[in-house]
PDB file of N, CA and C in Angstrom:
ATOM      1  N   UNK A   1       0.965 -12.875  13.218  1.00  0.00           N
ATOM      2  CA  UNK A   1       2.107 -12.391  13.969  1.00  0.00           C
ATOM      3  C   UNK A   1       1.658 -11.414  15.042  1.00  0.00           C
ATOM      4  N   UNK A   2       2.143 -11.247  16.120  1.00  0.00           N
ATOM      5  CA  UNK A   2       1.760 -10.126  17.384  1.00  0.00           C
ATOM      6  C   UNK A   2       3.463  -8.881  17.203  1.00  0.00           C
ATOM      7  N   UNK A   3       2.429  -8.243  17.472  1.00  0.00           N
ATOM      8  CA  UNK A   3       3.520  -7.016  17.307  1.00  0.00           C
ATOM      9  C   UNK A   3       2.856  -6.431  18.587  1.00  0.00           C
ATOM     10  N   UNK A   4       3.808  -5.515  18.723  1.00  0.00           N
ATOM     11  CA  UNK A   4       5.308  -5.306  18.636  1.00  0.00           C
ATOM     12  C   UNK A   4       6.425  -6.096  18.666  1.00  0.00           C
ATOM     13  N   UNK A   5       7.353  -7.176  18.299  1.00  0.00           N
ATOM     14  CA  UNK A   5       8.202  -7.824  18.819  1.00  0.00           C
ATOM     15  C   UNK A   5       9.020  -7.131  19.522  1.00  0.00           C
ATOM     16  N   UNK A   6       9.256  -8.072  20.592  1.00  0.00           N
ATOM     17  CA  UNK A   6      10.026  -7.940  21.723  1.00  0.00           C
ATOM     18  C   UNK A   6      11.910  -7.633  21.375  1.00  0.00           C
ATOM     19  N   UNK A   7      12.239  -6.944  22.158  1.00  0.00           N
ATOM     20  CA  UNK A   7      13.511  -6.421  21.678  1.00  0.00           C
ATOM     21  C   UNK A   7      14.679  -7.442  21.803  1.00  0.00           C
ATOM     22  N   UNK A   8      15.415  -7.691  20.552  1.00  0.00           N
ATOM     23  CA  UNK A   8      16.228  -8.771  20.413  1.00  0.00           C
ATOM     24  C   UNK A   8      17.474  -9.262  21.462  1.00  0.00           C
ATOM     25  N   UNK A   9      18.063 -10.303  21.811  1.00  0.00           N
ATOM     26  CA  UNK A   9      19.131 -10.250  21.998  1.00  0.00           C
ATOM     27  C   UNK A   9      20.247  -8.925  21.636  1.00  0.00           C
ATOM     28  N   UNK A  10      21.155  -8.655  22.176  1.00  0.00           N
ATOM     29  CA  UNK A  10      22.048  -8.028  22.343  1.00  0.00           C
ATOM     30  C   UNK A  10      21.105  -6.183  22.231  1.00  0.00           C
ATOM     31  N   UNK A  11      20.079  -5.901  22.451  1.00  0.00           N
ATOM     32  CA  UNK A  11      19.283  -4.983  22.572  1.00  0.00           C
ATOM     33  C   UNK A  11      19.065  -4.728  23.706  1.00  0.00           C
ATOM     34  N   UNK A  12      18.713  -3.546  24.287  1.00  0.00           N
ATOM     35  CA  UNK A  12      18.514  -3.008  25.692  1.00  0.00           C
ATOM     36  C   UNK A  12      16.773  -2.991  25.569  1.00  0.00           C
ATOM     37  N   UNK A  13      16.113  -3.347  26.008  1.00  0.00           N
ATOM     38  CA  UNK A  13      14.353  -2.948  26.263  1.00  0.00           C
ATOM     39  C   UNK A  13      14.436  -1.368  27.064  1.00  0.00           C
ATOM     40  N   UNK A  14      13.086  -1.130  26.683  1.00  0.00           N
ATOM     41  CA  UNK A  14      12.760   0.197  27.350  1.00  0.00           C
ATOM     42  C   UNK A  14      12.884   0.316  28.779  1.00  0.00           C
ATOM     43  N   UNK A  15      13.261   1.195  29.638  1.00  0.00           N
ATOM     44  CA  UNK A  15      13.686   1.709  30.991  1.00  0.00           C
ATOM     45  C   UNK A  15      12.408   1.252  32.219  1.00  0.00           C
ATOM     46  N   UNK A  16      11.164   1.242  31.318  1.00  0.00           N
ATOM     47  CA  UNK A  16      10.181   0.504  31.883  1.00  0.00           C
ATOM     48  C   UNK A  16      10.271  -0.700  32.976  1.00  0.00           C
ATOM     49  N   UNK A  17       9.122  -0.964  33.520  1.00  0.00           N
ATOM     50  CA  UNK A  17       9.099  -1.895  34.433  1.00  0.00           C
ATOM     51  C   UNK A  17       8.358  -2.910  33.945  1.00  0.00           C
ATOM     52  N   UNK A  18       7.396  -2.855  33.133  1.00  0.00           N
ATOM     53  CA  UNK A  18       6.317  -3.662  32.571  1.00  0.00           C
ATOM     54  C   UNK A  18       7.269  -4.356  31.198  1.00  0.00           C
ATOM     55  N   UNK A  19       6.273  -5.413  31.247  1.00  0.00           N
ATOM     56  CA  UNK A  19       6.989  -5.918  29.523  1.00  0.00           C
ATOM     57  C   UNK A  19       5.916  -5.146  28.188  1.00  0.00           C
ATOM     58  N   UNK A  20       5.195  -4.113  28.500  1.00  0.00           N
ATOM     59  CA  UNK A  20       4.695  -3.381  27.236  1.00  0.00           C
ATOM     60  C   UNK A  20       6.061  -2.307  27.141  1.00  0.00           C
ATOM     61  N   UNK A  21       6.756  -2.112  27.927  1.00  0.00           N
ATOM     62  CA  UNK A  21       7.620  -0.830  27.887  1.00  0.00           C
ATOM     63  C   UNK A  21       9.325  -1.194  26.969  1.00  0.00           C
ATOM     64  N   UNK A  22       9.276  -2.112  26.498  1.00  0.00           N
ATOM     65  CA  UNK A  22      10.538  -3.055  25.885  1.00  0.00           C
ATOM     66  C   UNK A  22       9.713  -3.667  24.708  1.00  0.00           C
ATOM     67  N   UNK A  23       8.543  -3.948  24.436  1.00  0.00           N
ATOM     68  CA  UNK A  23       7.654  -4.408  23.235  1.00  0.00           C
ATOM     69  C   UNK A  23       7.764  -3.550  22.264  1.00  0.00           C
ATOM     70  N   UNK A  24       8.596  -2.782  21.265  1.00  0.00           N
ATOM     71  CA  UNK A  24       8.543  -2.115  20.921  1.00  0.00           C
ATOM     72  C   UNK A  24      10.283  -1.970  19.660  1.00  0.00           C
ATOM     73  N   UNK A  25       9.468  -1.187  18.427  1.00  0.00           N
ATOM     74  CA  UNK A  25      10.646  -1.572  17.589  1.00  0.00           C
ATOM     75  C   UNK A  25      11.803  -0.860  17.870  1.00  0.00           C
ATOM     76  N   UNK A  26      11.242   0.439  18.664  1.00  0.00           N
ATOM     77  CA  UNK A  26      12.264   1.382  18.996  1.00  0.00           C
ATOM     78  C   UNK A  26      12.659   0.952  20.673  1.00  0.00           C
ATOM     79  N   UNK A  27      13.399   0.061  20.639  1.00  0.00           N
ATOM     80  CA  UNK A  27      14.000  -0.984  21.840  1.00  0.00           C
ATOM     81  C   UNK A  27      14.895   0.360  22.364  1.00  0.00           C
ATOM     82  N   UNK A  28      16.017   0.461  23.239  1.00  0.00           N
ATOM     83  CA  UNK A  28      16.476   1.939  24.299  1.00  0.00           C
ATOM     84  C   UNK A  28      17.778   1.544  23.292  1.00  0.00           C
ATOM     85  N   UNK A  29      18.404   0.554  22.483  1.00  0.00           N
ATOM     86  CA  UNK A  29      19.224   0.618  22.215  1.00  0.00           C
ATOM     87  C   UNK A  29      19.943  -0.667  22.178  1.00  0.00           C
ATOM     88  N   UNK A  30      21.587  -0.656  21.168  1.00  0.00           N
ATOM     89  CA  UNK A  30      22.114  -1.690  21.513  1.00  0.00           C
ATOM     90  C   UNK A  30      22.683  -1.238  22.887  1.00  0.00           C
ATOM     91  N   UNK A  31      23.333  -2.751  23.140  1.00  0.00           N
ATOM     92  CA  UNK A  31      23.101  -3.422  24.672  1.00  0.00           C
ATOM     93  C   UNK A  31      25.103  -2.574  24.588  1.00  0.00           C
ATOM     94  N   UNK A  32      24.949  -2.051  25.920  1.00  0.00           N
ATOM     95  CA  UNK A  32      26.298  -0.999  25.725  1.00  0.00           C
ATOM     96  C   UNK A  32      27.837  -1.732  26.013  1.00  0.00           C
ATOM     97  N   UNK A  33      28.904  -1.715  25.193  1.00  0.00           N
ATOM     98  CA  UNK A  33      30.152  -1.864  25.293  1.00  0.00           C
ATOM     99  C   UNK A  33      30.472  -2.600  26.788  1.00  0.00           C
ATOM    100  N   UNK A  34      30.925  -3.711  26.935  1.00  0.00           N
ATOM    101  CA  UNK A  34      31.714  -3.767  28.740  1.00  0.00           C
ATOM    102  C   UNK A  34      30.594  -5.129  28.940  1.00  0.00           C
ATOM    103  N   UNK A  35      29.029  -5.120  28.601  1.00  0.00           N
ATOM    104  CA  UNK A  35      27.877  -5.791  28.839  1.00  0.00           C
ATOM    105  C   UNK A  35      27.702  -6.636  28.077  1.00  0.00           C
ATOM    106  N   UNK A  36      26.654  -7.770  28.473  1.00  0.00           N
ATOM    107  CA  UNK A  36      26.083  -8.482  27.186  1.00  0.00           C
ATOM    108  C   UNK A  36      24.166  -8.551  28.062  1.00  0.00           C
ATOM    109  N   UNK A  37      23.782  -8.157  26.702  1.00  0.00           N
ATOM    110  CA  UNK A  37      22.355  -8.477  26.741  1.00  0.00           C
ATOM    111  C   UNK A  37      21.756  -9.979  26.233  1.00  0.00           C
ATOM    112  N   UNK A  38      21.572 -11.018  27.123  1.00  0.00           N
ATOM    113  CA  UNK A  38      21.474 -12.372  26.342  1.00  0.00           C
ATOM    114  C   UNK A  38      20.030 -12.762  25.570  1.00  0.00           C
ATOM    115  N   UNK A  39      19.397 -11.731  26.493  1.00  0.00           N
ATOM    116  CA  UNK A  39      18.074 -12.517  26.321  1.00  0.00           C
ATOM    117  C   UNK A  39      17.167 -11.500  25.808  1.00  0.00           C
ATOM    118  N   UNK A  40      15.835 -12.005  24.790  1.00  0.00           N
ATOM    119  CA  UNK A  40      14.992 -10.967  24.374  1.00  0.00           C
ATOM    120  C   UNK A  40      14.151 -10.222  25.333  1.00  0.00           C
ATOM    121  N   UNK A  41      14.027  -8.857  24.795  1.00  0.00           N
ATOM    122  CA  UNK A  41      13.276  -8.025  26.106  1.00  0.00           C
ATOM    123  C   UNK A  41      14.366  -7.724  27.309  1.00  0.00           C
ATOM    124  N   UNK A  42      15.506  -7.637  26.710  1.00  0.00           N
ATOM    125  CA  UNK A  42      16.215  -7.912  28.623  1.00  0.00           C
ATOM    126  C   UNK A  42      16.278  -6.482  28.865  1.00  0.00           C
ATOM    127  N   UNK A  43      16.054  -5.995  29.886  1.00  0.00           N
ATOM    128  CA  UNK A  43      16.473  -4.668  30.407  1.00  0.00           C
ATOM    129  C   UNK A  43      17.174  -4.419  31.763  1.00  0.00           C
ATOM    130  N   UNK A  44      18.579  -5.506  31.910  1.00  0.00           N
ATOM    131  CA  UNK A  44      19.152  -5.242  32.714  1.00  0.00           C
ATOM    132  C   UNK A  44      20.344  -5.698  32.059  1.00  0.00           C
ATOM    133  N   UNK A  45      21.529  -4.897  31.993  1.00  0.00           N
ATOM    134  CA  UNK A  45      22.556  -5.674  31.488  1.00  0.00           C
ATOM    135  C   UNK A  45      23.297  -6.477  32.319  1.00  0.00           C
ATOM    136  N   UNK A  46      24.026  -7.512  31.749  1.00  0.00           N
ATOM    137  CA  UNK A  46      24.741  -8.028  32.428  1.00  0.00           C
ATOM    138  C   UNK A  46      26.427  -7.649  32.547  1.00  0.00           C
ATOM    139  N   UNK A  47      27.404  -8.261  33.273  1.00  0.00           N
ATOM    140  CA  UNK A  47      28.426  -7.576  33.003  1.00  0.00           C
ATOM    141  C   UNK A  47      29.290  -8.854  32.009  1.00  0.00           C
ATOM    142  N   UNK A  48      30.197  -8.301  31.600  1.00  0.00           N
ATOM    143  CA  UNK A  48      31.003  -9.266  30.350  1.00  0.00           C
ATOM    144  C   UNK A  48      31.842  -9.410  31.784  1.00  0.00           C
ATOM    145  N   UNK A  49      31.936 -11.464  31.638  1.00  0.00           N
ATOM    146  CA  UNK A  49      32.969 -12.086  32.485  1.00  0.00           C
ATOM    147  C   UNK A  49      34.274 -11.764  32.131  1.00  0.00           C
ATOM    148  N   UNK A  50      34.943 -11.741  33.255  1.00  0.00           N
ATOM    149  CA  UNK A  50      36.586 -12.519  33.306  1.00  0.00           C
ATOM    150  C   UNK A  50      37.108 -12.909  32.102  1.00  0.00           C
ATOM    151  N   UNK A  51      37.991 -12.755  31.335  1.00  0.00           N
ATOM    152  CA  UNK A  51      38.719 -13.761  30.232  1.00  0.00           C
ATOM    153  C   UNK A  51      37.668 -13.198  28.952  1.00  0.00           C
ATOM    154  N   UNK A  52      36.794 -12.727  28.653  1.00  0.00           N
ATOM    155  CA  UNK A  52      35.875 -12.317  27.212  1.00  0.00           C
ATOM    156  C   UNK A  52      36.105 -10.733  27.226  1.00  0.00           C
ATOM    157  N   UNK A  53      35.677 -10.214  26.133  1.00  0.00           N
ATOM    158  CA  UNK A  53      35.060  -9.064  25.873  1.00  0.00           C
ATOM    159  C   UNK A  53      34.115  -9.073  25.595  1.00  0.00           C
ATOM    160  N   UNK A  54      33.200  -8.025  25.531  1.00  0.00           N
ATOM    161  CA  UNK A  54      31.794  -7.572  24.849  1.00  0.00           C
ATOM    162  C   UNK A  54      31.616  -6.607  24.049  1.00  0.00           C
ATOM    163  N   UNK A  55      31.546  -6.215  22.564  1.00  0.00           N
ATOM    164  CA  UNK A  55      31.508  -5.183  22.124  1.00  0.00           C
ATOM    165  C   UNK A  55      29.887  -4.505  22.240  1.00  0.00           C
ATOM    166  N   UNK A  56      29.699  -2.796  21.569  1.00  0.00           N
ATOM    167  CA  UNK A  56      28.616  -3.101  21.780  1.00  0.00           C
ATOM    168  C   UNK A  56      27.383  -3.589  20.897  1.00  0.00           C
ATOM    169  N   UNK A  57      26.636  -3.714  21.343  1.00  0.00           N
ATOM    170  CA  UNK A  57      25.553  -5.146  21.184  1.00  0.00           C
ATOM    171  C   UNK A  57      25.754  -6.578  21.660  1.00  0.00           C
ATOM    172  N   UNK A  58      26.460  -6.545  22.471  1.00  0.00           N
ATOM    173  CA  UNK A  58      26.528  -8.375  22.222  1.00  0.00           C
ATOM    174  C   UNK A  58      25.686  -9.097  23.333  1.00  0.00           C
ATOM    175  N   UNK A  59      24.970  -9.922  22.457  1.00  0.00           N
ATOM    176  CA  UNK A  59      24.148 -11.059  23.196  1.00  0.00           C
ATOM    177  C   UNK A  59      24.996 -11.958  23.926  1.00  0.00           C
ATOM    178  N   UNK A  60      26.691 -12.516  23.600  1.00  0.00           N
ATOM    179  CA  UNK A  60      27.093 -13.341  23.988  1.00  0.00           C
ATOM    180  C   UNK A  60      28.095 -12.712  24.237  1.00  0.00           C
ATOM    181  N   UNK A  61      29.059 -12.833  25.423  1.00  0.00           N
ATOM    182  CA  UNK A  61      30.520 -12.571  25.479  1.00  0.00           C
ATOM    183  C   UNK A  61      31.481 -13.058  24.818  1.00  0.00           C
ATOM    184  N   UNK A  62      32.843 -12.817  24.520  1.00  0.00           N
ATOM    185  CA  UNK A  62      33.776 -13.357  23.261  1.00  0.00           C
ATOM    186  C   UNK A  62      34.970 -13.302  23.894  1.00  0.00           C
ATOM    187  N   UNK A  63      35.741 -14.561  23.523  1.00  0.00           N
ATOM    188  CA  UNK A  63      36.892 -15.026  24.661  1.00  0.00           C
ATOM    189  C   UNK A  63      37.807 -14.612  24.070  1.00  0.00           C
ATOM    190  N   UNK A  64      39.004 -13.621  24.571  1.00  0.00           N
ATOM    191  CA  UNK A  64      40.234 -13.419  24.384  1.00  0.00           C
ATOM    192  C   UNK A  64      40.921 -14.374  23.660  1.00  0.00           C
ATOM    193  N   UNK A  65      41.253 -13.978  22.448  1.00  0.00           N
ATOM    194  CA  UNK A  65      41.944 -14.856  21.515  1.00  0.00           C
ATOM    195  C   UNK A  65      43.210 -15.489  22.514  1.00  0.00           C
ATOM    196  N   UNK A  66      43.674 -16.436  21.597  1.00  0.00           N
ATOM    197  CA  UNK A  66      44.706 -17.604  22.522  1.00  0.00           C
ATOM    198  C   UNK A  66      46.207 -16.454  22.394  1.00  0.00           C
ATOM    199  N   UNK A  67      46.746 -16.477  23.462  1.00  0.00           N
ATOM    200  CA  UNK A  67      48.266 -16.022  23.690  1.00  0.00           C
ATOM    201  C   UNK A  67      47.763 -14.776  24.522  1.00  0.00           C
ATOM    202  N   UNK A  68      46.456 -14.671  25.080  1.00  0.00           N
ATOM    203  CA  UNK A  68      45.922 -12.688  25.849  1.00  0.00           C
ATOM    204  C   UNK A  68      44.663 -13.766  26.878  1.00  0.00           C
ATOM    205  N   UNK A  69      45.100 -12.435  27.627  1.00  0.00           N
ATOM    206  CA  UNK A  69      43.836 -13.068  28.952  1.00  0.00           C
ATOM    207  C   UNK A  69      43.145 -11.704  28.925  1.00  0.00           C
ATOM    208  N   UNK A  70      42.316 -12.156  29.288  1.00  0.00           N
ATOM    209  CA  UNK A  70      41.144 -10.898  30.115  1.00  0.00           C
ATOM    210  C   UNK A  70      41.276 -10.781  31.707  1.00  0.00           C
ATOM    211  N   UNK A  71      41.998  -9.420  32.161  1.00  0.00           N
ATOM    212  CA  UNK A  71      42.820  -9.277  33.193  1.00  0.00           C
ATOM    213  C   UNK A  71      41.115  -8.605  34.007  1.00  0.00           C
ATOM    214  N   UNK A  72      40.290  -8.317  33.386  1.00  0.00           N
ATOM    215  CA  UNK A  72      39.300  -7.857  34.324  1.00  0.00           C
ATOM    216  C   UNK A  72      38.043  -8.185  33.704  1.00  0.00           C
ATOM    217  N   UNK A  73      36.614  -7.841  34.293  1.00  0.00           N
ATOM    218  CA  UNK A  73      35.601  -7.807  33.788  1.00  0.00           C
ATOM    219  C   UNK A  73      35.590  -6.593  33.226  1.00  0.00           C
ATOM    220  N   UNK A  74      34.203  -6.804  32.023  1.00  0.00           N
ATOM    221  CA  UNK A  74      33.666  -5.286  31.359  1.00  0.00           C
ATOM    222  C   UNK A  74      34.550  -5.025  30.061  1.00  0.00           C
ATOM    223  N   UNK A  75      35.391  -5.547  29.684  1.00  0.00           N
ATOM    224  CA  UNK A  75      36.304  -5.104  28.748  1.00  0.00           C
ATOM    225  C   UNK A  75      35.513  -4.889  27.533  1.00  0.00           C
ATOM    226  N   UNK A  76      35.914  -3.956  26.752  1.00  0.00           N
ATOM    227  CA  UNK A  76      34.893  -3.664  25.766  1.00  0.00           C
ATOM    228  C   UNK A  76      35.133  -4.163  24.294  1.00  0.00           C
ATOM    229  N   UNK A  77      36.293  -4.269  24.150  1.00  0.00           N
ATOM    230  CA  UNK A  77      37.203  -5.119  22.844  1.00  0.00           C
ATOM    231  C   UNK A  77      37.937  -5.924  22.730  1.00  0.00           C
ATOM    232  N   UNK A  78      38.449  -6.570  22.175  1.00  0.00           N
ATOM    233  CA  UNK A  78      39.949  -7.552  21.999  1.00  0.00           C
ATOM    234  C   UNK A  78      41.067  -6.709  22.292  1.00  0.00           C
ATOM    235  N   UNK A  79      40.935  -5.046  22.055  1.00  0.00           N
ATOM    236  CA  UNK A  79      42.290  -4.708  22.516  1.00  0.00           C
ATOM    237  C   UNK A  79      42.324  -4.335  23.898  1.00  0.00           C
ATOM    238  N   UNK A  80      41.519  -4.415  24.743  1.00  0.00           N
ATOM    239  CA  UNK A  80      41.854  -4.867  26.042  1.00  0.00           C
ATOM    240  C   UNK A  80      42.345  -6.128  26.624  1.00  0.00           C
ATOM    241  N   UNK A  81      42.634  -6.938  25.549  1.00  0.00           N
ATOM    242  CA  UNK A  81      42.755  -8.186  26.203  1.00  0.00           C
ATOM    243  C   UNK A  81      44.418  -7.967  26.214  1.00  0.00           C
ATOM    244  N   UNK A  82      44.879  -8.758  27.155  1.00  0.00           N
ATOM    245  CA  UNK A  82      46.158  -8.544  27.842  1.00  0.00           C
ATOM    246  C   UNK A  82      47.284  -9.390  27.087  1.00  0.00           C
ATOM    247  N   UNK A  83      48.066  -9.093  26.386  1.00  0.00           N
ATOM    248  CA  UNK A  83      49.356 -10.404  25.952  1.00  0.00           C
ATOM    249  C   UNK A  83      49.604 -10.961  27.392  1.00  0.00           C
ATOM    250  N   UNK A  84      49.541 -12.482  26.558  1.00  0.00           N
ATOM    251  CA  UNK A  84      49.919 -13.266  27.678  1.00  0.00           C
ATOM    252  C   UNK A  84      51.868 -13.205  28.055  1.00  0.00           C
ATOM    253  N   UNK A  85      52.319 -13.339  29.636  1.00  0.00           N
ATOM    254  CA  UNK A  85      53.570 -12.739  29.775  1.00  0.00           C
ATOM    255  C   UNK A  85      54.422 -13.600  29.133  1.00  0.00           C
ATOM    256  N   UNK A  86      55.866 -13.096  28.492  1.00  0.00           N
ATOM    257  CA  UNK A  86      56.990 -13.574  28.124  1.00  0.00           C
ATOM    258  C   UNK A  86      56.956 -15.152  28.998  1.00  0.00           C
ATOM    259  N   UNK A  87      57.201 -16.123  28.311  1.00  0.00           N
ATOM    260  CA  UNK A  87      57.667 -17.462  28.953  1.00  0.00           C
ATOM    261  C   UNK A  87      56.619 -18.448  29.897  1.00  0.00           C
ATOM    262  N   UNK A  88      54.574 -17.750  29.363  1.00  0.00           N
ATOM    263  CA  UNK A  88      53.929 -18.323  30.267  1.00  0.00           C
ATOM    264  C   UNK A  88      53.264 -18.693  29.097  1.00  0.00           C
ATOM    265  N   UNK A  89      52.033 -19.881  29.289  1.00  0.00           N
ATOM    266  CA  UNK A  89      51.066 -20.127  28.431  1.00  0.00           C
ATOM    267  C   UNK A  89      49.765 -19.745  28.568  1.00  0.00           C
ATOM    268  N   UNK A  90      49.016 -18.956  27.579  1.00  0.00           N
ATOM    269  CA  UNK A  90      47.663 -18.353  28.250  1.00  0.00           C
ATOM    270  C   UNK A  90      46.805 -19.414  27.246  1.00  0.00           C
ATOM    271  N   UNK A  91      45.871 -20.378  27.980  1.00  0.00           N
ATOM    272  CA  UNK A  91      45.004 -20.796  27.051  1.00  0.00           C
ATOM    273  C   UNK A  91      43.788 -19.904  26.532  1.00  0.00           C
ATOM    274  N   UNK A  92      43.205 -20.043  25.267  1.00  0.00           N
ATOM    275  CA  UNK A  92      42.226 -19.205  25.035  1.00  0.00           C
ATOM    276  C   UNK A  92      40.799 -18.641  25.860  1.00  0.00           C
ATOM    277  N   UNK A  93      40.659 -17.582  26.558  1.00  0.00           N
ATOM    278  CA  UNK A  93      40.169 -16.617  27.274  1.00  0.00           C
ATOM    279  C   UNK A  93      40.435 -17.085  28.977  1.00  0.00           C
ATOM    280  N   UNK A  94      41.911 -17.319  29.383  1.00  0.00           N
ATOM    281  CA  UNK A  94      42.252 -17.160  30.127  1.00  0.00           C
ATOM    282  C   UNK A  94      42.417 -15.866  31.208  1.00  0.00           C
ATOM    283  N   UNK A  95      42.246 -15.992  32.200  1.00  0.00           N
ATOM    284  CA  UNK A  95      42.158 -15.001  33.345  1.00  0.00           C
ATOM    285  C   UNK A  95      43.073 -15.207  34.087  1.00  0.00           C
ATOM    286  N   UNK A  96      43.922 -13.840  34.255  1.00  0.00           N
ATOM    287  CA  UNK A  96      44.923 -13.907  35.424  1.00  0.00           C
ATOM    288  C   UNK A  96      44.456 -12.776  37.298  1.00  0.00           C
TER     289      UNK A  96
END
């Protein structure tokens, strides 16, 4: 096995520029609320799309349950996600 392993999905890598600076067990952290970190070693976050949330850590974004849209990017939970309005249909992680 080679160690250090590289810092996991939904993990932030070290502030570094090099990939020795993210090799490491003590990674900068999970990947922060609003973001998703997809990939191992990543040290740039990305932003959580339209219609999902991201809590924090997440490698993958997560779509607004069915009847709520995701009215913006970055949202950090499901309770940002928006009820969909009186008398409209929101399909699941719909964006208005």
């Amino acid at each position: 096995m080679t160690f250090p392993y590289k810092c996991a999905p939904g993990l932030l890598g070290g502030s570094g520029s090099t990939m020795s600076d993210h090799l490491t067990i003590l990674c900068a952290g999970l990947c922060p609320a609003g973001y998703i970190c997809p990939k191992e070693a990543t040290v740039e976050k990305e932003d959580c799309p339209r219609g999902y949330y991201c809590p924090e850590g997440s490698s993958v974004a997560r779509l607004c349950a069915p009847g709520y849209f995701g009215n913006g990017s970055n949202l950090k939970s499901a309770d940002q996600c928006t009820m969909c309005p009186r008398g409209s249909f929101c399909s699941r992680g719909a964006e208005y």
